[in-house]
C-alpha atoms as a PDB file:
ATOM      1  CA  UNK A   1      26.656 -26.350 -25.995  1.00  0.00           C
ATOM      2  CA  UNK A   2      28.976 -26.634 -22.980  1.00  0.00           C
ATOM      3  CA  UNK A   3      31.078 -28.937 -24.944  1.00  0.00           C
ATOM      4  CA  UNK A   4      32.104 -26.397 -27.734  1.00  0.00           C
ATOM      5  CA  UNK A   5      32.873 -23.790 -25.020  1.00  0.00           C
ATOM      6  CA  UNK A   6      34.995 -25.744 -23.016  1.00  0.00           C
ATOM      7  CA  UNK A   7      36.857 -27.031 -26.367  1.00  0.00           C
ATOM      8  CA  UNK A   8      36.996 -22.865 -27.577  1.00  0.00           C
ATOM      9  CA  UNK A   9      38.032 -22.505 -24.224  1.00  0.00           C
ATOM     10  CA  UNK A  10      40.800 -24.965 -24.424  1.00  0.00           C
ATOM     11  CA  UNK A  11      42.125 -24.159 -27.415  1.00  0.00           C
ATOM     12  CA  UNK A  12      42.833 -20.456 -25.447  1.00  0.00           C
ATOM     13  CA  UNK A  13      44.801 -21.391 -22.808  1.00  0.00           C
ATOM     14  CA  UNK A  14      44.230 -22.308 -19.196  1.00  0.00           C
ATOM     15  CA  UNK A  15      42.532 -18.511 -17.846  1.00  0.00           C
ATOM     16  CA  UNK A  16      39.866 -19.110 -20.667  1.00  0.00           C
ATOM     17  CA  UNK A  17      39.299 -22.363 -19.177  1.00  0.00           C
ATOM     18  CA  UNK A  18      39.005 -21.600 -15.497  1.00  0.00           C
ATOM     19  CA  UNK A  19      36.977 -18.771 -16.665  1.00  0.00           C
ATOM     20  CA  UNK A  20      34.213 -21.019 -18.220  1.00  0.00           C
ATOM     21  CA  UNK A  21      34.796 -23.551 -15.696  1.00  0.00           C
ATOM     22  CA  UNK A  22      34.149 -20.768 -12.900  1.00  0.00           C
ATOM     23  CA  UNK A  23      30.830 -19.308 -15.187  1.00  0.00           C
ATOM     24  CA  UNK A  24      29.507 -23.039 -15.559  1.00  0.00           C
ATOM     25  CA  UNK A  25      29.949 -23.675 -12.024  1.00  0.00           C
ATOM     26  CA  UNK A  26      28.085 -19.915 -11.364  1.00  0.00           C
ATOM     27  CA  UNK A  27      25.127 -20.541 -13.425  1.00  0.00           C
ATOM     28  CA  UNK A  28      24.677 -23.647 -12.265  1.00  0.00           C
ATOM     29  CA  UNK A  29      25.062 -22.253  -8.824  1.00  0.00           C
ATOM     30  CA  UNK A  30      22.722 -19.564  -9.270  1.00  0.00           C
ATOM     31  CA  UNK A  31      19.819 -21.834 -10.605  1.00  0.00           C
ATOM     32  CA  UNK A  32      20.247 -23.959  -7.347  1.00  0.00           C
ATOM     33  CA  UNK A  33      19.688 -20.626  -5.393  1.00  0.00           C
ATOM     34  CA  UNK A  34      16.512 -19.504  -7.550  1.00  0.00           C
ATOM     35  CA  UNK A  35      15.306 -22.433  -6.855  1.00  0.00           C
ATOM     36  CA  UNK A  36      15.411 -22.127  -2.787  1.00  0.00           C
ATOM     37  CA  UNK A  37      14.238 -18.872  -2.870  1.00  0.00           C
ATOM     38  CA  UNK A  38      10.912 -19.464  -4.702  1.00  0.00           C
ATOM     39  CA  UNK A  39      10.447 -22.340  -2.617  1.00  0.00           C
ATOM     40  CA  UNK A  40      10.656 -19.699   0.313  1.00  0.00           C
ATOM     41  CA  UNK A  41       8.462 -17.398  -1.524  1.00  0.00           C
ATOM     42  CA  UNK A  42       5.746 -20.189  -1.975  1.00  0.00           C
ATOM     43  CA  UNK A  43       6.180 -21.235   1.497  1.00  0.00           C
ATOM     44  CA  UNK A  44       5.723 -17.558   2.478  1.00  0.00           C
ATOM     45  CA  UNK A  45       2.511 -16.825   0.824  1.00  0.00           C
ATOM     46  CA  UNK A  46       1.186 -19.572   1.973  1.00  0.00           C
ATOM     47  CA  UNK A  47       1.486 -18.676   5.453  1.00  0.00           C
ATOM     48  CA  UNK A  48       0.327 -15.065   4.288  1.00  0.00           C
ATOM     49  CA  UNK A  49      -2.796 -16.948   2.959  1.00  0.00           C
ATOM     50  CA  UNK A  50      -3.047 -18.276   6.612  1.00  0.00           C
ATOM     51  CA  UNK A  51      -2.488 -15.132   8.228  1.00  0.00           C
ATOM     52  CA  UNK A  52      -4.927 -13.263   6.251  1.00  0.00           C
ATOM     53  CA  UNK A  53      -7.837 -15.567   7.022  1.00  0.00           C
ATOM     54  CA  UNK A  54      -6.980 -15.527  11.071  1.00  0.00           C
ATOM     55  CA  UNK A  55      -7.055 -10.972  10.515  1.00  0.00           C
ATOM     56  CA  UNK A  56     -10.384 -11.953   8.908  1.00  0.00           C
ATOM     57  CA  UNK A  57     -11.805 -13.985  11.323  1.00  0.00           C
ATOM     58  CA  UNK A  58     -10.537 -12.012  14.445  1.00  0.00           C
ATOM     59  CA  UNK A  59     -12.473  -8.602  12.796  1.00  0.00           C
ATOM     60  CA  UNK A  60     -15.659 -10.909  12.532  1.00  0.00           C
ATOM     61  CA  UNK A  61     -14.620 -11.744  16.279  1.00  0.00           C
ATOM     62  CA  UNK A  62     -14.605  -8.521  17.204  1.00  0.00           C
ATOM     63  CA  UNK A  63     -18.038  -7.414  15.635  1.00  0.00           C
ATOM     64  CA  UNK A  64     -19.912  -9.933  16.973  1.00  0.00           C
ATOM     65  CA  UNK A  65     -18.363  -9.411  20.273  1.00  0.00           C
ATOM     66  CA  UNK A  66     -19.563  -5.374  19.697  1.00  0.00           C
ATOM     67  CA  UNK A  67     -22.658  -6.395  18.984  1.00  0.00           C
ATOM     68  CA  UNK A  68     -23.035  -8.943  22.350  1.00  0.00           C
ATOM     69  CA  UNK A  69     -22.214  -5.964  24.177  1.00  0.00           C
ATOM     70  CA  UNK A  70     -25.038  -3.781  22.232  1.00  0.00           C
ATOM     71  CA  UNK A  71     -27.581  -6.424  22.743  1.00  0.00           C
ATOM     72  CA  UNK A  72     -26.295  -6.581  26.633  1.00  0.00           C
ATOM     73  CA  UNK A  73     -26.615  -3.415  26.709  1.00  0.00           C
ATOM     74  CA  UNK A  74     -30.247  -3.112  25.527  1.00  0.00           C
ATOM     75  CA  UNK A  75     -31.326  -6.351  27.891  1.00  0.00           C
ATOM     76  CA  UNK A  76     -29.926  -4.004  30.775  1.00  0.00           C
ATOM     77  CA  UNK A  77     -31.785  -0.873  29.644  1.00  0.00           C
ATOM     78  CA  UNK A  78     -35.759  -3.000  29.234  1.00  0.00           C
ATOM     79  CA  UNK A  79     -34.946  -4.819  32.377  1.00  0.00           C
ATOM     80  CA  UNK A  80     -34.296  -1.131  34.155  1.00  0.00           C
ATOM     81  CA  UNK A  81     -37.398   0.390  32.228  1.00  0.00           C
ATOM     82  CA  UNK A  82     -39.459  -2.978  33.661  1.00  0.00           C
ATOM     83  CA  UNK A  83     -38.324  -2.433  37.147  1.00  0.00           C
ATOM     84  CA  UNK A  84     -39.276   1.032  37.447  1.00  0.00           C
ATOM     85  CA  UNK A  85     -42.430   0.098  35.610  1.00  0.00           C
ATOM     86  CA  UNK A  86     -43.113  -1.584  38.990  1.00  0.00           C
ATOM     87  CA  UNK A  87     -42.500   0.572  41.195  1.00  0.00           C
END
């Protein structure tokens, strides 16, 4: 396919065949750059995947650390009831 262009092109003149030459050497360009970009992508979501799964963990964190202090809470409250049970 690139063959017949550049021989159309050729049979033009020399503009028609920088042109082509500079549209080859564009497309091929461009695929090159896809390329690194949906390798950043991938390597992106990844690390979203990672990120996601620390939020995750630090709201479980966070309840069970609410419920420590709830349970602490209630130790402190029967231990109070017990001592003035004694007196």
């Amino acid at each position: 396919m690139w063959e017949e262009i550049i021989k159309l092109a050729v049979s033009n003149g020399i503009f028609a065949v920088l042109f082509c030459s500079l549209l080859i050497y564009q497309l091929k360009d461009s695929a090159k750059r896809e390329q690194k970009y949906q390798q950043t992508i991938d390597g992106l979501v990844d690390k979203f995947d990672i990120m996601y799964e620390i939020k995750e963990d630090n709201e479980q964190l966070k309840k069970d650390n609410m419920q420590i202090i709830s349970d602490n809470a209630d130790i402190k409250r029967m231990l109070n009831s017990t001592d003035k049970k004694r007196e």
